[in-house]
Protein backbone atom coordinates (compact mmCIF):
# COMPACT_ATOMS: atom_id res chain seq x y z
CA UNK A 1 25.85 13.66 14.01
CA UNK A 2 24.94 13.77 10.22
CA UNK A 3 21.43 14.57 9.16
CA UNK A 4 19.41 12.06 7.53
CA UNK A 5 19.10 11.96 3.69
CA UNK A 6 15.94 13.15 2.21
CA UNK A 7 17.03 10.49 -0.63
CA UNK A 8 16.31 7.52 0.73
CA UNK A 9 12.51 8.38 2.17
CA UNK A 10 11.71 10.03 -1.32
CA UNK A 11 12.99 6.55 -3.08
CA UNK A 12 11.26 4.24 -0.30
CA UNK A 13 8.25 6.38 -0.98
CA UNK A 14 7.96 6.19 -4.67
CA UNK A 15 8.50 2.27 -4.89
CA UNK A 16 5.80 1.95 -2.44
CA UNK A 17 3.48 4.00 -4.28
CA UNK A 18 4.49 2.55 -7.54
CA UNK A 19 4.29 -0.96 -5.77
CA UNK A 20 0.53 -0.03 -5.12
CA UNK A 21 -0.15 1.72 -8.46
CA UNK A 22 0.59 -1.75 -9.96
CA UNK A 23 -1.38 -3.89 -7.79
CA UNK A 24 -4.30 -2.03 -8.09
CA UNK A 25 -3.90 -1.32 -11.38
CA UNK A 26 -3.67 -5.11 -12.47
CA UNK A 27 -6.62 -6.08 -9.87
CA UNK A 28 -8.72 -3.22 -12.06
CA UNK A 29 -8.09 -4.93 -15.41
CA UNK A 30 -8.72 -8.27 -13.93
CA UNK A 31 -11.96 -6.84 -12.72
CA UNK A 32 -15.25 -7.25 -14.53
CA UNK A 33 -17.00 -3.86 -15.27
CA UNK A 34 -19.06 -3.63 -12.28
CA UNK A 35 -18.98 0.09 -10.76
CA UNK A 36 -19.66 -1.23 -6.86
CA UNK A 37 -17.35 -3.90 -7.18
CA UNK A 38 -14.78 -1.05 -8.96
CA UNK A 39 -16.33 1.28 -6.24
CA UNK A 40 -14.83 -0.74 -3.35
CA UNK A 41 -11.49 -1.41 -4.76
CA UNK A 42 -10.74 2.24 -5.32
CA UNK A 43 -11.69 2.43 -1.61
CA UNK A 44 -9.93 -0.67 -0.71
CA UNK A 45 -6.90 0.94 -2.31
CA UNK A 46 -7.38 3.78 -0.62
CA UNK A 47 -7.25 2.21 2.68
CA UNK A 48 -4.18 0.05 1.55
CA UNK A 49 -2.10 2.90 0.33
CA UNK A 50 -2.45 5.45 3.79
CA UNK A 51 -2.34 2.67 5.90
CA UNK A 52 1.56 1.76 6.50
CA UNK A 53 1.63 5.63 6.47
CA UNK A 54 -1.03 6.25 9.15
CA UNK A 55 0.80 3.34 11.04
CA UNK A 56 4.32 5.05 10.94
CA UNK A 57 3.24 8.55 11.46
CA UNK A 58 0.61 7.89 14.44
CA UNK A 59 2.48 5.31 16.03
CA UNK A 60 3.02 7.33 19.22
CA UNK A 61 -0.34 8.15 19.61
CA UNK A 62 -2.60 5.35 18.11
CA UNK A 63 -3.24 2.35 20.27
CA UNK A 64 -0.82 -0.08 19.80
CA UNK A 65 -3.16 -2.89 18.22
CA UNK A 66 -4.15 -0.26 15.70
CA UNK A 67 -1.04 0.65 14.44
CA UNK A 68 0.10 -2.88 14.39
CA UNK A 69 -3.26 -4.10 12.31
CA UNK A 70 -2.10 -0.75 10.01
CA UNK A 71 1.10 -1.96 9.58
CA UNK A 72 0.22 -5.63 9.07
CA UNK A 73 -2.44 -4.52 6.27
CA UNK A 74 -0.37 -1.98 4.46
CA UNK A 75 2.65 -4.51 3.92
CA UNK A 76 0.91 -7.40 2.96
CA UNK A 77 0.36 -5.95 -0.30
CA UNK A 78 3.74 -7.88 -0.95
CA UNK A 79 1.97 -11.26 -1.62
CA UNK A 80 -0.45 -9.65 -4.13
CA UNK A 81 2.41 -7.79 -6.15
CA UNK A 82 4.57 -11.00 -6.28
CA UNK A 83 1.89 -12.83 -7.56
CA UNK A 84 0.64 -10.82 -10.12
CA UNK A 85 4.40 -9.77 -11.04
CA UNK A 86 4.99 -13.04 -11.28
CA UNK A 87 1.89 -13.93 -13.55
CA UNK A 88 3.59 -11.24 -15.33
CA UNK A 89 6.74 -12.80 -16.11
């Protein structure tokens, strides 16, 4: 059996993180200057970023319902980075 290639997960891991970096980067420029309103995007982020992570790595022991409302939340950053990508472009 061959082992699995650290590669791969680094690469997966850095496009997802760079994924988010631009979303929420964009959102913050978009944003007026209002610290709650900047206050709860940083945590919003927060929350967005560790969630597909939280969902993969506690999987096993989460309740099912949780990790599949982690994993529905931390992919559906997709929309929002196509859209502003694409406002972008």
């Amino acid at each position: 059996m061959k082992g699995l290639s650290v590669f791969p997960i680094v690469t997966m891991v850095v496009v997802i993180l760079g994924a988010n970096y631009y979303v929420f980067h964009r959102l913050w420029q978009m944003m007026p200057p209002v610290v709650v309103g900047r206050v709860l995007l940083a945590g919003f982020a927060v929350v967005v970023v560790a969630a597909p992570f939280l969902g993969l790595l506690g999987g096993d022991v989460l309740p099912v319902s949780f990790t599949a409302a982690m994993s529905k939340v931390g992919t559906s950053w997709l929309i929002v980075f196509l859209a502003l990508l694409i406002k972008d472009i």
